[in-house]
C-alpha atoms as a PDB file:
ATOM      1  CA  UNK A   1      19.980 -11.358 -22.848  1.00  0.00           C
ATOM      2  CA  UNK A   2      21.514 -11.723 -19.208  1.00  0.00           C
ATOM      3  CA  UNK A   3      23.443  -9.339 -18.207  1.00  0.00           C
ATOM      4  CA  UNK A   4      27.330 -10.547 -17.474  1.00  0.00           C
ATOM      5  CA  UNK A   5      28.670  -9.925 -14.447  1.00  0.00           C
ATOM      6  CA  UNK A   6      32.428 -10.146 -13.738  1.00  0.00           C
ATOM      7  CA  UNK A   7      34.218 -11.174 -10.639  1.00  0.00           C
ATOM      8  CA  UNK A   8      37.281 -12.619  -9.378  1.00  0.00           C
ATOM      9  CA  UNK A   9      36.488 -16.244  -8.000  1.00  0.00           C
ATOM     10  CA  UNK A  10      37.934 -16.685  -3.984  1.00  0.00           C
ATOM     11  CA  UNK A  11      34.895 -17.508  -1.996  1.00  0.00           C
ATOM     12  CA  UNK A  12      34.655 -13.701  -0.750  1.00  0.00           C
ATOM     13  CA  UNK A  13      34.594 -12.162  -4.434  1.00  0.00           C
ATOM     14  CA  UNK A  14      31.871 -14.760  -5.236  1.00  0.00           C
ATOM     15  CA  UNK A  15      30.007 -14.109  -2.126  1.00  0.00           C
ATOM     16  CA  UNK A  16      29.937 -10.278  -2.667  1.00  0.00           C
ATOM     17  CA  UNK A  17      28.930 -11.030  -6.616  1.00  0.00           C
ATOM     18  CA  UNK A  18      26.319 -13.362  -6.060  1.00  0.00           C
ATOM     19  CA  UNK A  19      24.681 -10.458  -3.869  1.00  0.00           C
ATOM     20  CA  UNK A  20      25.100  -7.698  -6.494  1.00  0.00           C
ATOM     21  CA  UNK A  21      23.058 -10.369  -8.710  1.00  0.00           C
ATOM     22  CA  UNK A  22      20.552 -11.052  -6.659  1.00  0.00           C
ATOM     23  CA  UNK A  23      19.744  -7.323  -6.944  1.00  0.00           C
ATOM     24  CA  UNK A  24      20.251  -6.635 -10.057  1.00  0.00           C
ATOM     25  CA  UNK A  25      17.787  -9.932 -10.661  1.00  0.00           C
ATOM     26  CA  UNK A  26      15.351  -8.393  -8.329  1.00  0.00           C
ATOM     27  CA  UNK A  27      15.157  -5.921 -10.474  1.00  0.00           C
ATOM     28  CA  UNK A  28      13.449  -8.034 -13.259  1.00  0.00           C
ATOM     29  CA  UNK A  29      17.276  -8.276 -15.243  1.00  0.00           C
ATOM     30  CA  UNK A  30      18.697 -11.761 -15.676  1.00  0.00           C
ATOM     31  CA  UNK A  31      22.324 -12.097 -14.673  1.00  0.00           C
ATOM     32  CA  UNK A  32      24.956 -14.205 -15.634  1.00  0.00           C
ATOM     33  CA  UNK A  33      28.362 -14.543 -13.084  1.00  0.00           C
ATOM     34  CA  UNK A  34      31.281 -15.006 -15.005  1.00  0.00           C
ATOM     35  CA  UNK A  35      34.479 -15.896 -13.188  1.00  0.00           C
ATOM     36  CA  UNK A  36      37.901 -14.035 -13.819  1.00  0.00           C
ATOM     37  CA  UNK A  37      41.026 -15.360 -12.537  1.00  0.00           C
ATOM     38  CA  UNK A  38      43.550 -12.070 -11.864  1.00  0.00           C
ATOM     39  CA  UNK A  39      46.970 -11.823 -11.615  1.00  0.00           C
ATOM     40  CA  UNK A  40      46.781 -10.937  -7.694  1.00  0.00           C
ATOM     41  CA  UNK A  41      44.975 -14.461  -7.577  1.00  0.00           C
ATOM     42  CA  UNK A  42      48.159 -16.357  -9.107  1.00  0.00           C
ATOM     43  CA  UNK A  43      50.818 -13.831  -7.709  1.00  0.00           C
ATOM     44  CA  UNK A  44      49.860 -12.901  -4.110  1.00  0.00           C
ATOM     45  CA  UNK A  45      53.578 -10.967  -3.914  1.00  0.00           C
ATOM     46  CA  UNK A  46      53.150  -7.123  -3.151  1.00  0.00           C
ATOM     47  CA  UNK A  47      52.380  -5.511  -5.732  1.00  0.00           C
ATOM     48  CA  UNK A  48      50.069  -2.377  -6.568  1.00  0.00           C
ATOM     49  CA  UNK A  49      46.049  -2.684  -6.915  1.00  0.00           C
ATOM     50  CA  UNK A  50      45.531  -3.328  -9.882  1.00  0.00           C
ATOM     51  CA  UNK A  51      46.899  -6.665  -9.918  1.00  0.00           C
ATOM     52  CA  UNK A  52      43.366  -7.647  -8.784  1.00  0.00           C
ATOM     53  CA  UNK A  53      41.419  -6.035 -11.172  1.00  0.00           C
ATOM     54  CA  UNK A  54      42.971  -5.760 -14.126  1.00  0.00           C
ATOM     55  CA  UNK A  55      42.092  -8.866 -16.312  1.00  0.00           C
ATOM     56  CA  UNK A  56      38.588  -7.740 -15.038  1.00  0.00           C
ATOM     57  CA  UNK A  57      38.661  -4.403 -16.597  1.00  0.00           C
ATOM     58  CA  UNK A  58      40.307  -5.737 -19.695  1.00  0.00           C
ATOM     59  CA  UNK A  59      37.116  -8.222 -19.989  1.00  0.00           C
ATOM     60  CA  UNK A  60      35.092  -5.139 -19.756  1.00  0.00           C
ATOM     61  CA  UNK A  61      37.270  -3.246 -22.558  1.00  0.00           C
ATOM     62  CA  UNK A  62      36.797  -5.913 -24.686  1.00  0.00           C
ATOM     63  CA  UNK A  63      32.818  -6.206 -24.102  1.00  0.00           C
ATOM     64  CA  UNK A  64      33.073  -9.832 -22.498  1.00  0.00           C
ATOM     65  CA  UNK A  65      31.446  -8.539 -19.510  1.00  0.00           C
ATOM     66  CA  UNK A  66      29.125  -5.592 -19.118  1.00  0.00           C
ATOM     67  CA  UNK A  67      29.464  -4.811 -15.259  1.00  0.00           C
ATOM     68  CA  UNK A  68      32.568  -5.660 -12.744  1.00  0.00           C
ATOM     69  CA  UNK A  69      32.262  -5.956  -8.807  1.00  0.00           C
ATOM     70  CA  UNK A  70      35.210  -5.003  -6.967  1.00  0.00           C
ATOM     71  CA  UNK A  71      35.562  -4.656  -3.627  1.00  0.00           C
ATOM     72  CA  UNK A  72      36.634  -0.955  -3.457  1.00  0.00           C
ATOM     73  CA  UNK A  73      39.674  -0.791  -1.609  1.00  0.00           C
ATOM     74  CA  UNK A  74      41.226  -3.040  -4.303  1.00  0.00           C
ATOM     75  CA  UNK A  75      39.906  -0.804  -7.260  1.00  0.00           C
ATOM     76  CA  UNK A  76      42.992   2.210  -7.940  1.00  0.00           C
ATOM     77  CA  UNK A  77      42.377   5.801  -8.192  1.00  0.00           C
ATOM     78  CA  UNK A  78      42.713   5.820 -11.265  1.00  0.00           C
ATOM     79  CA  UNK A  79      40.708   3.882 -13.453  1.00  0.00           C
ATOM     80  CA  UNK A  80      41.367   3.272 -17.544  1.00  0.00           C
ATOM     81  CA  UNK A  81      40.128   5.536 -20.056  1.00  0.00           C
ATOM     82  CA  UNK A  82      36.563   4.399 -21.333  1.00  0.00           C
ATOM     83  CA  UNK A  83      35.842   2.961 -17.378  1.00  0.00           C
ATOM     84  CA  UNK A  84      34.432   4.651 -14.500  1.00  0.00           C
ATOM     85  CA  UNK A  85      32.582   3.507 -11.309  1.00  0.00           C
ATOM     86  CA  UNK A  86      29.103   3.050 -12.041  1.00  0.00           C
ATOM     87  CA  UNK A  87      27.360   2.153  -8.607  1.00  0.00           C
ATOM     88  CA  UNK A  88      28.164   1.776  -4.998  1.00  0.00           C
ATOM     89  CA  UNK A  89      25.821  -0.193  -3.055  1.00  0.00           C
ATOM     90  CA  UNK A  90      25.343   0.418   0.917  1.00  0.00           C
ATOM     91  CA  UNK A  91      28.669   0.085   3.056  1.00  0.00           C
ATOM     92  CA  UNK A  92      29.349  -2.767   5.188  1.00  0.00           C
ATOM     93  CA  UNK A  93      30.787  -2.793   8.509  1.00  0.00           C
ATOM     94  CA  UNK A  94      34.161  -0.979   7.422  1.00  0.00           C
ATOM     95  CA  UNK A  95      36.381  -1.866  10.573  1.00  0.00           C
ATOM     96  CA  UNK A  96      39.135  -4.338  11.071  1.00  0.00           C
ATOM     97  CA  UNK A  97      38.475  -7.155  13.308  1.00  0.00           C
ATOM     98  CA  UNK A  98      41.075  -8.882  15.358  1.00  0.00           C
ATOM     99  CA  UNK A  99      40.746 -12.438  15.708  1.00  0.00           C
ATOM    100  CA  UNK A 100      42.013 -14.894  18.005  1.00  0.00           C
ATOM    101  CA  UNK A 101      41.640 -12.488  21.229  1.00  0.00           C
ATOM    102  CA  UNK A 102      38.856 -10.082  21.976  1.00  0.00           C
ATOM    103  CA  UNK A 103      40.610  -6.702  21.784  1.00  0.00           C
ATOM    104  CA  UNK A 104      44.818  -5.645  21.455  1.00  0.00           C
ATOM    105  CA  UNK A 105      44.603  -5.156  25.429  1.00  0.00           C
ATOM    106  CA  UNK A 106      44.236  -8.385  25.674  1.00  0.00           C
ATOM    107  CA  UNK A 107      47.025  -9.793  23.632  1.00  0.00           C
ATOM    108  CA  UNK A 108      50.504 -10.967  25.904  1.00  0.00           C
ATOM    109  CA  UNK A 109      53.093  -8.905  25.850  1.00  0.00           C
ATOM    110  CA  UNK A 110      54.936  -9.456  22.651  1.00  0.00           C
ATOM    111  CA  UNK A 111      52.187 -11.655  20.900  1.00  0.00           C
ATOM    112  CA  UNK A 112      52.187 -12.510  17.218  1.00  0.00           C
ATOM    113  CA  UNK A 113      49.907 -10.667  14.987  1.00  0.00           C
ATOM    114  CA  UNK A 114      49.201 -12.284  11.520  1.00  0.00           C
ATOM    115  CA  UNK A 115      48.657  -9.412   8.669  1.00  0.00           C
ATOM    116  CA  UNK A 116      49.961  -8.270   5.054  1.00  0.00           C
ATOM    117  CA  UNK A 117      48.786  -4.491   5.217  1.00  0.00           C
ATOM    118  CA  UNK A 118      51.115  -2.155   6.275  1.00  0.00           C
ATOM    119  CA  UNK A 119      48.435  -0.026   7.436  1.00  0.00           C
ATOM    120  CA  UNK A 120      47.181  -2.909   9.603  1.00  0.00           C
ATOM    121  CA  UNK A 121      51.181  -3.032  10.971  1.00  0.00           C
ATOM    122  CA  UNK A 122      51.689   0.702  11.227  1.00  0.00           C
ATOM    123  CA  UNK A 123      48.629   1.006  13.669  1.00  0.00           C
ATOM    124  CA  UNK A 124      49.028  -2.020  15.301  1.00  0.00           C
ATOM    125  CA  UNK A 125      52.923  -0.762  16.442  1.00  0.00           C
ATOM    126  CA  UNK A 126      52.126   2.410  17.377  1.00  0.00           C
ATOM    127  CA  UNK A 127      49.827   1.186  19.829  1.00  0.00           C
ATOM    128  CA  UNK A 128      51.818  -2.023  20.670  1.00  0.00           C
ATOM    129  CA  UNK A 129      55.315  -1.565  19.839  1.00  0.00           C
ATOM    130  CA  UNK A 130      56.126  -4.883  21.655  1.00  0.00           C
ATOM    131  CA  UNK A 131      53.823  -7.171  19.336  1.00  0.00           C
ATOM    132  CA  UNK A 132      55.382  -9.182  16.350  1.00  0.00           C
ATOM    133  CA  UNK A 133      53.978  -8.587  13.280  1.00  0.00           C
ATOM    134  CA  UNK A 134      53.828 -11.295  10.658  1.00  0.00           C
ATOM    135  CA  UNK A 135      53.361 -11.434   7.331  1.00  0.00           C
ATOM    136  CA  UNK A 136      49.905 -13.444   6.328  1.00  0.00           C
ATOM    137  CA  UNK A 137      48.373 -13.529   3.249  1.00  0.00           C
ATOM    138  CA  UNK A 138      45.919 -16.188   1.567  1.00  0.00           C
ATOM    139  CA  UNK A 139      41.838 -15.328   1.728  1.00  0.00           C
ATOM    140  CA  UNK A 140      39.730 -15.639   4.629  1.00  0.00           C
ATOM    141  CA  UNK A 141      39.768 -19.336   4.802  1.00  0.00           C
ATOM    142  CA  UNK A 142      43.784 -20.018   4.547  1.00  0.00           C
ATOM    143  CA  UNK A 143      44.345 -17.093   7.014  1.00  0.00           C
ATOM    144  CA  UNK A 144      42.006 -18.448  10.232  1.00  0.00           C
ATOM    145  CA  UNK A 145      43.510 -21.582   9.366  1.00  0.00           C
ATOM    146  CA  UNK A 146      46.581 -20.421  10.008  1.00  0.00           C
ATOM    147  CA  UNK A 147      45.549 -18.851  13.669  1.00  0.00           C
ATOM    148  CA  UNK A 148      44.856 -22.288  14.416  1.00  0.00           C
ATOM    149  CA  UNK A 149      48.019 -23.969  13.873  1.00  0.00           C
ATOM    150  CA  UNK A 150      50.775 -21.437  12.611  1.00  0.00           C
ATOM    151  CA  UNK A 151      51.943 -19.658  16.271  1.00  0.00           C
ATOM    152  CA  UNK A 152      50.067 -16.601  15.634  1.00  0.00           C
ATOM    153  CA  UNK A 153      48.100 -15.077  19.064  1.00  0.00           C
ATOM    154  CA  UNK A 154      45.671 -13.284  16.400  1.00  0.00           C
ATOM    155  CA  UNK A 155      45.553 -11.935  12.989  1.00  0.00           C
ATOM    156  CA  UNK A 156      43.426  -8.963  11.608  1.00  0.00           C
ATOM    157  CA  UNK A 157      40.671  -9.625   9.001  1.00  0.00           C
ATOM    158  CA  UNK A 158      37.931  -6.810   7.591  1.00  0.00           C
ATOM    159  CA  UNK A 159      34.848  -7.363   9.352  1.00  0.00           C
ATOM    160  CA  UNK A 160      32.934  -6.746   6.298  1.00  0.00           C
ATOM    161  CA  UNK A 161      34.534 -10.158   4.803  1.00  0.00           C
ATOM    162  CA  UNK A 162      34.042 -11.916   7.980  1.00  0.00           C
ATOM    163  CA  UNK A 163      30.258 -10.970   7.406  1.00  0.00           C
ATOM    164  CA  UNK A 164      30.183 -11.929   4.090  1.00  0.00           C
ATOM    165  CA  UNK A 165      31.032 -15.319   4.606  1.00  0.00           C
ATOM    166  CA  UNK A 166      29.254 -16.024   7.578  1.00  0.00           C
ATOM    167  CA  UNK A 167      32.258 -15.728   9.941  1.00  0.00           C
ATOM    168  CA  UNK A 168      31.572 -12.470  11.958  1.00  0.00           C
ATOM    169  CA  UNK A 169      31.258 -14.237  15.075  1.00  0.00           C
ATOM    170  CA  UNK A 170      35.454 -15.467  14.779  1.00  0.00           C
ATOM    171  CA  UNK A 171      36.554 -11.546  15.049  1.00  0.00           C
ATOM    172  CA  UNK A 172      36.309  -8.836  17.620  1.00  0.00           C
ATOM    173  CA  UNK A 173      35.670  -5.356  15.870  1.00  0.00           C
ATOM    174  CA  UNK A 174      38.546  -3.122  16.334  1.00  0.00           C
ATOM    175  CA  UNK A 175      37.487   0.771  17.264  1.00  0.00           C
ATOM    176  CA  UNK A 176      38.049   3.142  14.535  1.00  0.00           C
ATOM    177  CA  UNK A 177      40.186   5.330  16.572  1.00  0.00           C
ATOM    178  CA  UNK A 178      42.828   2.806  16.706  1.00  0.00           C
ATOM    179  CA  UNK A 179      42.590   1.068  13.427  1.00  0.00           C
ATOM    180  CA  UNK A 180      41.752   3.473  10.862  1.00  0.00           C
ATOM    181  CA  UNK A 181      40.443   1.300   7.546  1.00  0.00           C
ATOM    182  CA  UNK A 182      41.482   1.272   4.317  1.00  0.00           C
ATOM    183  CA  UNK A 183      40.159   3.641   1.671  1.00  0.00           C
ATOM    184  CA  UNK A 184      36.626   1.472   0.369  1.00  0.00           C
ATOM    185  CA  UNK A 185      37.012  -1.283   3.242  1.00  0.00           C
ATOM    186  CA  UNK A 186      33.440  -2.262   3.526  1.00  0.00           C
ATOM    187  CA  UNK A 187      32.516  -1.103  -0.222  1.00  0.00           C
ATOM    188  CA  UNK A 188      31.590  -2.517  -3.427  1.00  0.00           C
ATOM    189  CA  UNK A 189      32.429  -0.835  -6.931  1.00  0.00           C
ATOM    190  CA  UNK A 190      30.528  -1.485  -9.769  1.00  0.00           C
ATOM    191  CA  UNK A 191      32.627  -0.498 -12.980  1.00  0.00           C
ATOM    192  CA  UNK A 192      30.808  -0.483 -15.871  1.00  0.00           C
ATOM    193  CA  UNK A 193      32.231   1.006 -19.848  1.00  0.00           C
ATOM    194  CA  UNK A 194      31.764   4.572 -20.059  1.00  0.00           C
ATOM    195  CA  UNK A 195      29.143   5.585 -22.317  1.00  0.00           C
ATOM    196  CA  UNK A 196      26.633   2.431 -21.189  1.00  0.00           C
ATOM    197  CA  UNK A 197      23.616   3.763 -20.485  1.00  0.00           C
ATOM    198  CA  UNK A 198      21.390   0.582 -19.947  1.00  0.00           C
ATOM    199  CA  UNK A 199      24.377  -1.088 -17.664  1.00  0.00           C
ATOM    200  CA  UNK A 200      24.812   2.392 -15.289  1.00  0.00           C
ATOM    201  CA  UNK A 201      20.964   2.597 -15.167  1.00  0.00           C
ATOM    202  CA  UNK A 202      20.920  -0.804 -13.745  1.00  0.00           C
ATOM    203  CA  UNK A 203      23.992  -0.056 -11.628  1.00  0.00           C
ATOM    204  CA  UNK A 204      22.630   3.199 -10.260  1.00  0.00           C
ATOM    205  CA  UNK A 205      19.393   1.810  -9.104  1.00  0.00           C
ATOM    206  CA  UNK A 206      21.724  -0.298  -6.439  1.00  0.00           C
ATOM    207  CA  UNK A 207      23.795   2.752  -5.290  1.00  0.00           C
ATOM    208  CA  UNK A 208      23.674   4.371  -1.649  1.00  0.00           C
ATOM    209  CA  UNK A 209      24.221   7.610  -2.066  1.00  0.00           C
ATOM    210  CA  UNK A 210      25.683   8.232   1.185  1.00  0.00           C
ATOM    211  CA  UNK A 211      27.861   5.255   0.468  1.00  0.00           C
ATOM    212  CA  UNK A 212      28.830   6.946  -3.164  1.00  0.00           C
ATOM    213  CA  UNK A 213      29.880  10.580  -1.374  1.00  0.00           C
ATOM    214  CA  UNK A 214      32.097   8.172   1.819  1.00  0.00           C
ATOM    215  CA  UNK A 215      33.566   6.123  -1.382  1.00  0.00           C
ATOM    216  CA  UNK A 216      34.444   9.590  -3.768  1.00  0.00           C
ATOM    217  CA  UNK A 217      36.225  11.519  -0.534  1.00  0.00           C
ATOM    218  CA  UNK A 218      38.372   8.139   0.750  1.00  0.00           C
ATOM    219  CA  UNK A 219      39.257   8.093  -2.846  1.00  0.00           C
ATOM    220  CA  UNK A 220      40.227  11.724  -3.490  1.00  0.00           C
ATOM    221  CA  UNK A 221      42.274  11.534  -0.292  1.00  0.00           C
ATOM    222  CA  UNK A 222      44.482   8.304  -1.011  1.00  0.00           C
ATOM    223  CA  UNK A 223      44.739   9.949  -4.502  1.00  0.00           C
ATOM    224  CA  UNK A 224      46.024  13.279  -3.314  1.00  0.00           C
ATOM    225  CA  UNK A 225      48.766  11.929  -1.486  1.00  0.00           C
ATOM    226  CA  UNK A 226      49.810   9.585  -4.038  1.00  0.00           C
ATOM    227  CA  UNK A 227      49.131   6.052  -1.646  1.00  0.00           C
ATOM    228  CA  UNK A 228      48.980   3.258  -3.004  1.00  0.00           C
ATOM    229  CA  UNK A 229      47.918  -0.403  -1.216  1.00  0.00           C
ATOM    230  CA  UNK A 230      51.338  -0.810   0.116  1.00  0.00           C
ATOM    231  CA  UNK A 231      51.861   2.701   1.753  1.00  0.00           C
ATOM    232  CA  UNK A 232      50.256   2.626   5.720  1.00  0.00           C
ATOM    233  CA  UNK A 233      47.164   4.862   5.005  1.00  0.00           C
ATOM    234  CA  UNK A 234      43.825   4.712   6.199  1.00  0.00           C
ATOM    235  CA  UNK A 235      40.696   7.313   5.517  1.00  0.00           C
ATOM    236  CA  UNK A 236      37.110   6.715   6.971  1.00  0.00           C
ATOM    237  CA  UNK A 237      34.873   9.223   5.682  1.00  0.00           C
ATOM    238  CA  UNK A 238      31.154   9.128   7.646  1.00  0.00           C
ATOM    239  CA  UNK A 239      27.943  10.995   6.579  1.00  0.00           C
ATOM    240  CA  UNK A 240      25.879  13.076   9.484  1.00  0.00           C
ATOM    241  CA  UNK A 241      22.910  15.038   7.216  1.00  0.00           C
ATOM    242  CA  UNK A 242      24.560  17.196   4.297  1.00  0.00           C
ATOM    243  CA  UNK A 243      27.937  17.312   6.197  1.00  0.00           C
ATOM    244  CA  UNK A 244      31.139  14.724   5.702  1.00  0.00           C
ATOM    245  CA  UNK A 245      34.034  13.866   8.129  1.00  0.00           C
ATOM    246  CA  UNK A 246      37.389  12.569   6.647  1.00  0.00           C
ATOM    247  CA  UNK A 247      39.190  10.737   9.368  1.00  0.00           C
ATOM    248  CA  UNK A 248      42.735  10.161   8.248  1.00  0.00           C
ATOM    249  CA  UNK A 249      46.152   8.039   9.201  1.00  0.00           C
ATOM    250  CA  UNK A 250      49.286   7.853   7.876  1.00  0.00           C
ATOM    251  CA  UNK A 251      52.502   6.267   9.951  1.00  0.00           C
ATOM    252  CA  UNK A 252      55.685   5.356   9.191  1.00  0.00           C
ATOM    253  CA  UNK A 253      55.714   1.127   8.844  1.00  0.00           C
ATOM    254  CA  UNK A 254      56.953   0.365  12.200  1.00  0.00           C
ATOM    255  CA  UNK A 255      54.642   2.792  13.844  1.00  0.00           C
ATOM    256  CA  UNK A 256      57.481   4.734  15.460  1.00  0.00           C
ATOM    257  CA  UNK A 257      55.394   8.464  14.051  1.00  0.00           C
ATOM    258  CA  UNK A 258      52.654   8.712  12.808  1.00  0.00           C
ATOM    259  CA  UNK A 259      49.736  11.730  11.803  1.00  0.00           C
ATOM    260  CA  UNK A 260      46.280  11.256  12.783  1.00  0.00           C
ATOM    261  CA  UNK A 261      43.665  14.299  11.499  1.00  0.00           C
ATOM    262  CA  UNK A 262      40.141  14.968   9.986  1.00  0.00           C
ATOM    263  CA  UNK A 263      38.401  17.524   8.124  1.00  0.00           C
ATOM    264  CA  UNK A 264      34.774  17.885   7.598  1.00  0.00           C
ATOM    265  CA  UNK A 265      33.021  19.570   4.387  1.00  0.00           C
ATOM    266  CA  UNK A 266      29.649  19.674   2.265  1.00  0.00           C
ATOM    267  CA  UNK A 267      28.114  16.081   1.197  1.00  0.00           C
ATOM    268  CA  UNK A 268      27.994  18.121  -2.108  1.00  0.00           C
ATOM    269  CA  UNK A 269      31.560  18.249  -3.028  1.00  0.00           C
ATOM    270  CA  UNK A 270      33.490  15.113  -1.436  1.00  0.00           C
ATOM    271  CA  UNK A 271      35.945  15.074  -4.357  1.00  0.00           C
ATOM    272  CA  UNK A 272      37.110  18.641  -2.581  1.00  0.00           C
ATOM    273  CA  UNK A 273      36.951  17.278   1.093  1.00  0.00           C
ATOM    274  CA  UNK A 274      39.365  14.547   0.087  1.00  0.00           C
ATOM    275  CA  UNK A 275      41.575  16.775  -1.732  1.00  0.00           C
ATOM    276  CA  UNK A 276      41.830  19.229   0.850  1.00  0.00           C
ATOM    277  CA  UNK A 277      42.579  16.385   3.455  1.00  0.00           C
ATOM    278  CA  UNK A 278      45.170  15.091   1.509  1.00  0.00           C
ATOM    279  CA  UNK A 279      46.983  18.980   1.156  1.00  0.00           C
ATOM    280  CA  UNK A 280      46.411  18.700   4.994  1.00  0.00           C
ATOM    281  CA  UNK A 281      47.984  15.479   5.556  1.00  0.00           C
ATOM    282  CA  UNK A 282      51.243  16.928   2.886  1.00  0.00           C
ATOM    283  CA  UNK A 283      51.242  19.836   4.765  1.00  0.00           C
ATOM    284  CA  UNK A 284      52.045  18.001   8.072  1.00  0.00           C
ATOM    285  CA  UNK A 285      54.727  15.769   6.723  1.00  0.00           C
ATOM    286  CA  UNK A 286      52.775  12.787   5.161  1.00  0.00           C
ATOM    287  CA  UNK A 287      54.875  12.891   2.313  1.00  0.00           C
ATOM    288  CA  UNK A 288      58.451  12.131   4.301  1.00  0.00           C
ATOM    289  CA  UNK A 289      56.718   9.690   6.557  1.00  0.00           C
ATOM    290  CA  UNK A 290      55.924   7.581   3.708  1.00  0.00           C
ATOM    291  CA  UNK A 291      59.109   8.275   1.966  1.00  0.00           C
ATOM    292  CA  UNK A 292      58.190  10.024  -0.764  1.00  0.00           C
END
């Protein structure tokens, strides 16, 4: 019997899926792809992350599906009871990309910037407070359409997407140091049912463990200090031997203050290093910039 694999259906979701099943199928496991529509697909208002994964998770509640992709910076910190995060295959590129001009020195003075994540705006401004920032949403396709004919000098994309769709070569990779990503940007998730031996098996034959211990301390930050996808936060954990960095950000919106930090800890424990990053982050004022 196949194995059913459950994914939301843009082109990027599919593109990401399809390469999850190739492995698993390299692995000597059929796979079936079965197509969810969620209710960030019909609704693309703000709204918190689970809009995007929920129906998915309720398929695999219900046993219609035996293994979800996600990309992880859509998946929330908290996942329902009987769920957990199976496998995390190798990272992607995990920086933003700006595309339409080569770098943010190069954009006129008081260009338009295309982007729906605050966290994207925040950094932008308080390097640029001159730019305009609009909102963009729409996947990969609809948005560089848009650069083309909607009076936008650039908008930002994840490189990871641009890569997964064959479109690196239309964005200029942003330095870390001035966009921190997203908690997960560049990861997948691969929920699975609690308790599903055979599925995590297959799963945890695809994880990086590197990848897995980066994922757990992003996650443990963004937890700690209560984020959510529409609060301007970024964490970028990175692996060098048995020791883990936690680069963090959090600004206010319109980039007027902001708090960068990191903290570094054991590869062992990176549910502590984010924790401790996030009491660090509270302890500076992350709360009251975020308005908590």
């Amino acid at each position: 019997m196949a194995l059913r694999l459950g994914t939301r259906g843009s082109a990027l979701a599919v593109a990401q899926s399809s390469a999850v099943a190739r492995a698993i199928e390299a692995l000597g496991e059929p796979v079936e792809l079965i197509e969810i529509v969620t209710s960030g697909d019909r609704q693309r208002a703000i709204g918190d992350k689970g809009r995007f994964v929920k129906e998915i998770e309720q398929a695999l509640l219900d046993g219609e599906i035996d293994l979800a992709v996600h990309s992880a910076k859509d998946l929330p910190g908290q996942l329902p009871d009987g769920l957990g995060i199976a496998g995390v295959p190798v990272r992607a590129d995990p920086r933003d990309a700006l595309c339409g001009a080569a770098g943010i020195d190069e954009l006129p003075h008081g260009a338009t910037v295309g982007t729906a994540s605050l966290r994207r705006r925040s950094q932008l401004l308080a390097v640029r407070p001159d730019l305009q920032i609009r909102e963009l949403r729409g996947n990969v396709d609809t948005r560089l359409s848009k650069l083309a004919g909607d009076g936008l000098d650039a908008i930002v994309l994840a490189v990871a997407g641009l890569q997964r769709l064959d479109r690196a070569r239309e964005g200029s990779p942003l330095p870390e140091d001035v966009l921190t990503p997203a908690s997960g940007q560049g990861c997948l998730a691969l929920e699975a049912r609690a308790g599903d031996d055979a599925v995590g098996g297959i799963a945890g034959h695809l994880t990086d463990p590197g990848t897995h211990a980066e994922l757990t301390a992003e996650r443990a930050l963004v937890t700690g200090i209560d984020a959510t996808c529409d609060t301007p936060v970024g964490a970028r954990a990175t692996l060098d031997g048995d020791r883990l960095t936690l680069r963090m950000y959090v600004g206010a919106p319109d980039g007027s203050s902001w708090i960068r930090d990191e903290l570094a800890g054991s590869v062992n424990d990176p549910t502590a290093l984010g924790a401790a990053a996030a009491e660090r982050l509270l302890a500076a004022g992350a709360r009251e910039l975020l308005g908590g």
